[in-house]
N, C-alpha and C. Protein backbone atom coordinates (compact mmCIF):
# COMPACT_ATOMS: atom_id res chain seq x y z
N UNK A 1 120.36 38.74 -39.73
CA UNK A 1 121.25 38.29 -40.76
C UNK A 1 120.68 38.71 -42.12
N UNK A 2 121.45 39.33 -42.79
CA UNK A 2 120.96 39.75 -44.21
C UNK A 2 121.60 38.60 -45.10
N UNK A 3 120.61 38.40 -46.22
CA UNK A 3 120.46 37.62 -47.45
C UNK A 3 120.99 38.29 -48.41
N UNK A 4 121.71 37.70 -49.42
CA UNK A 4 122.28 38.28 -50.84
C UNK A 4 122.19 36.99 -51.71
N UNK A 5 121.64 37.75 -52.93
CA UNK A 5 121.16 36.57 -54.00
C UNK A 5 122.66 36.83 -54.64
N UNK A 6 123.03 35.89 -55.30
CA UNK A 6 124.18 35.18 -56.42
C UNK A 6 123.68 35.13 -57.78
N UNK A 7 123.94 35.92 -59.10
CA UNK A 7 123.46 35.84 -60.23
C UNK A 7 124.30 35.54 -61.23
N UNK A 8 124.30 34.10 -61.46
CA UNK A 8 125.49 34.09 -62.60
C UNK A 8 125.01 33.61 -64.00
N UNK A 9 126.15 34.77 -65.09
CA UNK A 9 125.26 34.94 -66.35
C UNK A 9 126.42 33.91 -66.96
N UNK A 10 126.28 33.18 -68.17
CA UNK A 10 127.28 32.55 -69.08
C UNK A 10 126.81 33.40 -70.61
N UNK A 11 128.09 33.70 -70.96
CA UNK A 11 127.87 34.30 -72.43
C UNK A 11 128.47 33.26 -73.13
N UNK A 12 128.15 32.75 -74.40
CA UNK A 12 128.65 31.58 -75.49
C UNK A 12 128.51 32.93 -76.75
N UNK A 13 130.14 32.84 -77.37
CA UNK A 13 130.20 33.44 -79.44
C UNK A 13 130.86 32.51 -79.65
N UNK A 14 130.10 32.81 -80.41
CA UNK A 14 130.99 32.27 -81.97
C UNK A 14 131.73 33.56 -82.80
N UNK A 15 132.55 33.21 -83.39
CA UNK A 15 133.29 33.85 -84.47
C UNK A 15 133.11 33.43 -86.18
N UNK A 16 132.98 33.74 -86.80
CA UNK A 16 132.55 33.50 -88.13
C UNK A 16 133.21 34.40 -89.25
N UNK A 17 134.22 33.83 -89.76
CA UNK A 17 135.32 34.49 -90.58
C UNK A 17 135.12 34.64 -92.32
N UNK A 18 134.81 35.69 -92.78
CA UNK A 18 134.81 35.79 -94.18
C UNK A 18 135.82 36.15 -95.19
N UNK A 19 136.73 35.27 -95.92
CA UNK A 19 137.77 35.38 -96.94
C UNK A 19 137.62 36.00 -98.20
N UNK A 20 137.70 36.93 -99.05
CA UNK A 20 137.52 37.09 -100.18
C UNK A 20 138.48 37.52 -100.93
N UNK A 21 138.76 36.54 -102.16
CA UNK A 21 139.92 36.64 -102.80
C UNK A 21 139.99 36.31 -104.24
N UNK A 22 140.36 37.34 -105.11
CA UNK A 22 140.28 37.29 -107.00
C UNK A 22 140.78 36.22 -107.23
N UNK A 23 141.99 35.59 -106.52
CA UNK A 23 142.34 34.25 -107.17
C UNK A 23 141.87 32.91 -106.41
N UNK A 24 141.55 31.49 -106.79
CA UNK A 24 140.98 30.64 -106.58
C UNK A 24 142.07 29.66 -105.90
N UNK A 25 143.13 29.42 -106.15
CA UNK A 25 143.79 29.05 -105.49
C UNK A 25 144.33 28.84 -104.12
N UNK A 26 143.24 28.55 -103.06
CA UNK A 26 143.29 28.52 -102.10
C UNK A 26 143.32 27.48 -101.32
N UNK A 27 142.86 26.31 -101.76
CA UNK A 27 142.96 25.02 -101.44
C UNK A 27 144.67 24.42 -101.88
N UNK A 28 145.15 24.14 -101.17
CA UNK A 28 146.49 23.50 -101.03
C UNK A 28 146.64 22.18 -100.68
N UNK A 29 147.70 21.39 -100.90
CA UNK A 29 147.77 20.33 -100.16
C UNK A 29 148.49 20.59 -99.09
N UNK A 30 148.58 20.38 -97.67
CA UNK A 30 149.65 20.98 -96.42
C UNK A 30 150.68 19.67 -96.35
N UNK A 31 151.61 19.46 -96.42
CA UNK A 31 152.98 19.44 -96.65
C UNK A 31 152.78 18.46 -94.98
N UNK A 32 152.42 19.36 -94.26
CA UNK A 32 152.34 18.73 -92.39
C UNK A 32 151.49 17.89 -92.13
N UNK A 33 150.10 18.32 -92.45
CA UNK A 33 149.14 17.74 -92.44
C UNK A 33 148.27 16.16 -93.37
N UNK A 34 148.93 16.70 -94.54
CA UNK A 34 149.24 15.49 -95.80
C UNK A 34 147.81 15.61 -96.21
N UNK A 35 146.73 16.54 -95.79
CA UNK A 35 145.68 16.99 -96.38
C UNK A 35 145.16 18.19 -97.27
N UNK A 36 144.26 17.97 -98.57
CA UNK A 36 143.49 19.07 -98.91
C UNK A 36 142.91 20.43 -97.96
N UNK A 37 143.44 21.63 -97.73
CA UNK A 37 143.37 22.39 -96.91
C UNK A 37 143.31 23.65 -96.98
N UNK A 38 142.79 24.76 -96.81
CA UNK A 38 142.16 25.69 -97.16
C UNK A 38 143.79 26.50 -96.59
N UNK A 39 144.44 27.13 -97.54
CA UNK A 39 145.54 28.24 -97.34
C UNK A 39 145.23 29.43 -97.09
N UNK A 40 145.77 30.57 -96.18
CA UNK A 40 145.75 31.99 -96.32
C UNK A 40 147.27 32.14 -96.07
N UNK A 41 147.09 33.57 -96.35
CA UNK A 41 148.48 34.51 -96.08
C UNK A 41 148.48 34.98 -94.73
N UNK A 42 149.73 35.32 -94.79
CA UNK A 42 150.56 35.99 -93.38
C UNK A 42 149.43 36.73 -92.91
N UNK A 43 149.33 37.93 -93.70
CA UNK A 43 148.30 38.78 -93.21
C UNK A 43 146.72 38.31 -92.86
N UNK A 44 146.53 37.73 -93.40
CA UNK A 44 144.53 37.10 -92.81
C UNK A 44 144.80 36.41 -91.81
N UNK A 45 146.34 35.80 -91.89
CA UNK A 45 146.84 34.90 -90.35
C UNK A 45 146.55 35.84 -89.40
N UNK A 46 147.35 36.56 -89.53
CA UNK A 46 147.45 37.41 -88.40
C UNK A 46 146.05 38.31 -87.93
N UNK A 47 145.32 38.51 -88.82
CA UNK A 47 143.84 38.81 -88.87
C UNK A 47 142.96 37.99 -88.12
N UNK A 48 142.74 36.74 -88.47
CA UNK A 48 142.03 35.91 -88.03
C UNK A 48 142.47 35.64 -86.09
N UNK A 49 143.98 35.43 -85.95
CA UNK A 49 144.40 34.94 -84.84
C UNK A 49 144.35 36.48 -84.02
N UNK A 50 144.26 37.90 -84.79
CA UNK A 50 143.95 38.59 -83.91
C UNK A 50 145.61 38.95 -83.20
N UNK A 51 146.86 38.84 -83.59
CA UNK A 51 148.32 39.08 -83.48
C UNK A 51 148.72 39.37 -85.01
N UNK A 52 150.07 40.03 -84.36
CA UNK A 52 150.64 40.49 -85.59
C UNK A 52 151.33 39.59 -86.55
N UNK A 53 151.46 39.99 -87.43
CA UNK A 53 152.36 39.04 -88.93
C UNK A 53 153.36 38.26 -88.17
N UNK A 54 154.25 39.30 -87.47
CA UNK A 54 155.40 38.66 -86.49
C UNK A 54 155.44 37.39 -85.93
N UNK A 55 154.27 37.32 -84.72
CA UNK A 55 153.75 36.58 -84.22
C UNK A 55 153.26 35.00 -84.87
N UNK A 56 152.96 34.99 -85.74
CA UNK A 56 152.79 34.28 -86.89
C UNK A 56 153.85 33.96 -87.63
N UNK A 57 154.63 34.54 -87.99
CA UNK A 57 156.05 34.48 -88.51
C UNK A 57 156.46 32.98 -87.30
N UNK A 58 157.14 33.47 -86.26
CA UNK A 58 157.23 33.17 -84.86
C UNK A 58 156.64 32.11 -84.75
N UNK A 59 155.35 31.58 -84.69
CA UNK A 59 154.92 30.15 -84.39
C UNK A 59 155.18 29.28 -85.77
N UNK A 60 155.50 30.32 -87.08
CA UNK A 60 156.09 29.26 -88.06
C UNK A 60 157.18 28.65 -87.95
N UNK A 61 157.96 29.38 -87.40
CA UNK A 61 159.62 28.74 -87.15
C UNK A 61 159.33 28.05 -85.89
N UNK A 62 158.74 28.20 -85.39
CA UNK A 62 158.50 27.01 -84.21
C UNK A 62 158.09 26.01 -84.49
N UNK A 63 157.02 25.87 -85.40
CA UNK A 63 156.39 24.96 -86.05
C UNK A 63 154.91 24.44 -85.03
N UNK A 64 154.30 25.98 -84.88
CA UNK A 64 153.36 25.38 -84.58
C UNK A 64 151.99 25.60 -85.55
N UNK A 65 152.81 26.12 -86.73
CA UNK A 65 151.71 26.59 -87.65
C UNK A 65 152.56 25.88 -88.69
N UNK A 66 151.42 25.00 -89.81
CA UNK A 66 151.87 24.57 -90.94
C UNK A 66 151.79 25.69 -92.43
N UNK A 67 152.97 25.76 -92.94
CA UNK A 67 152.94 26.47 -93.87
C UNK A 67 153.97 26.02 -95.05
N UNK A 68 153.41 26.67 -96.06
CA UNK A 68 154.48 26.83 -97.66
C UNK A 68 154.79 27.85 -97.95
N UNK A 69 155.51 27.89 -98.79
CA UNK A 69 156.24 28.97 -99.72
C UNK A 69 155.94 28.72 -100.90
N UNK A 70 155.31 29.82 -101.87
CA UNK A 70 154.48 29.73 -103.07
C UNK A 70 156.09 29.69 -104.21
N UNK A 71 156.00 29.56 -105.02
CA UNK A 71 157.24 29.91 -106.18
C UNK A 71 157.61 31.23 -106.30
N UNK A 72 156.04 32.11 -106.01
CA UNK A 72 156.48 33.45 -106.44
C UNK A 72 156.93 34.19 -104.84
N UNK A 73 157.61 33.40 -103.64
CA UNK A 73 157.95 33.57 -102.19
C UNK A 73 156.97 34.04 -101.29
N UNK A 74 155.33 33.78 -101.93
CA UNK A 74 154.42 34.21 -100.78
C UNK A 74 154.45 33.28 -99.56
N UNK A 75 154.27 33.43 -98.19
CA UNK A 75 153.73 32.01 -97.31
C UNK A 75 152.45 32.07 -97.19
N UNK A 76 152.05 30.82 -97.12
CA UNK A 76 150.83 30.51 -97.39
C UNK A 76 150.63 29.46 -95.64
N UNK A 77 149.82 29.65 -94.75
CA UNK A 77 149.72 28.79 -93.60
C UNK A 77 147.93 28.34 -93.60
N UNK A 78 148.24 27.18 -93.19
CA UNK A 78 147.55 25.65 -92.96
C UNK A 78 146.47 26.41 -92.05
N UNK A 79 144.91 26.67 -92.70
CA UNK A 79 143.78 27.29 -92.18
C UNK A 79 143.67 26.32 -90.57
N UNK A 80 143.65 25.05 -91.11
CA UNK A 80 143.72 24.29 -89.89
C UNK A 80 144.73 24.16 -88.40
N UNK A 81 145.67 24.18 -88.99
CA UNK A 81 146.63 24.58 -87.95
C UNK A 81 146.38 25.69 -87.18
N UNK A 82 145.86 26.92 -87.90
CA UNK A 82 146.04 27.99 -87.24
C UNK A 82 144.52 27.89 -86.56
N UNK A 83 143.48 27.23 -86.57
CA UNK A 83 142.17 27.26 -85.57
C UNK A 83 142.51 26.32 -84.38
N UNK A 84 143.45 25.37 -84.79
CA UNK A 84 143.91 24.73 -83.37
C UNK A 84 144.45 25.12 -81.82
């Protein structure tokens, strides 16, 4: 009877996301959440979550992402929502 060893590896990352942006206005109040909350745009959404703008678009009208609309019509979505 032949023997065979079993080798099992576990890999653990982390992800660690860097924002950089000329204007300061990034902290929002979220509308959903009723908390002080770190805002990005469509695009770093879609950056961060790794899907397209669309996609993001898409879980806004679903409402599984909290977001605003700036005055000047940017959306702005709930940093928190979207790590959930």
């Amino acid at each position: 009877m032949k023997k065979t060893k079993t080798t099992e590896i576990t890999v653990e990352t982390d992800e660690f996301f860097v924002i950089k942006r000329r204007d300061r206005a990034t902290h929002r109040r979220c509308e959903a959440c009723g908390e002080l909350v770190q805002m990005v745009t469509l695009a770093e959404a879609a950056t961060i979550a790794r899907v397209s703008e669309l996609v993001i678009y898409d879980d806004i009208k679903a409402r599984f992402l909290h977001s605003t609309v700036t005055p000047e019509g940017q959306v702005l979505i709930c940093l928190n929502s979207l790590l959930k």
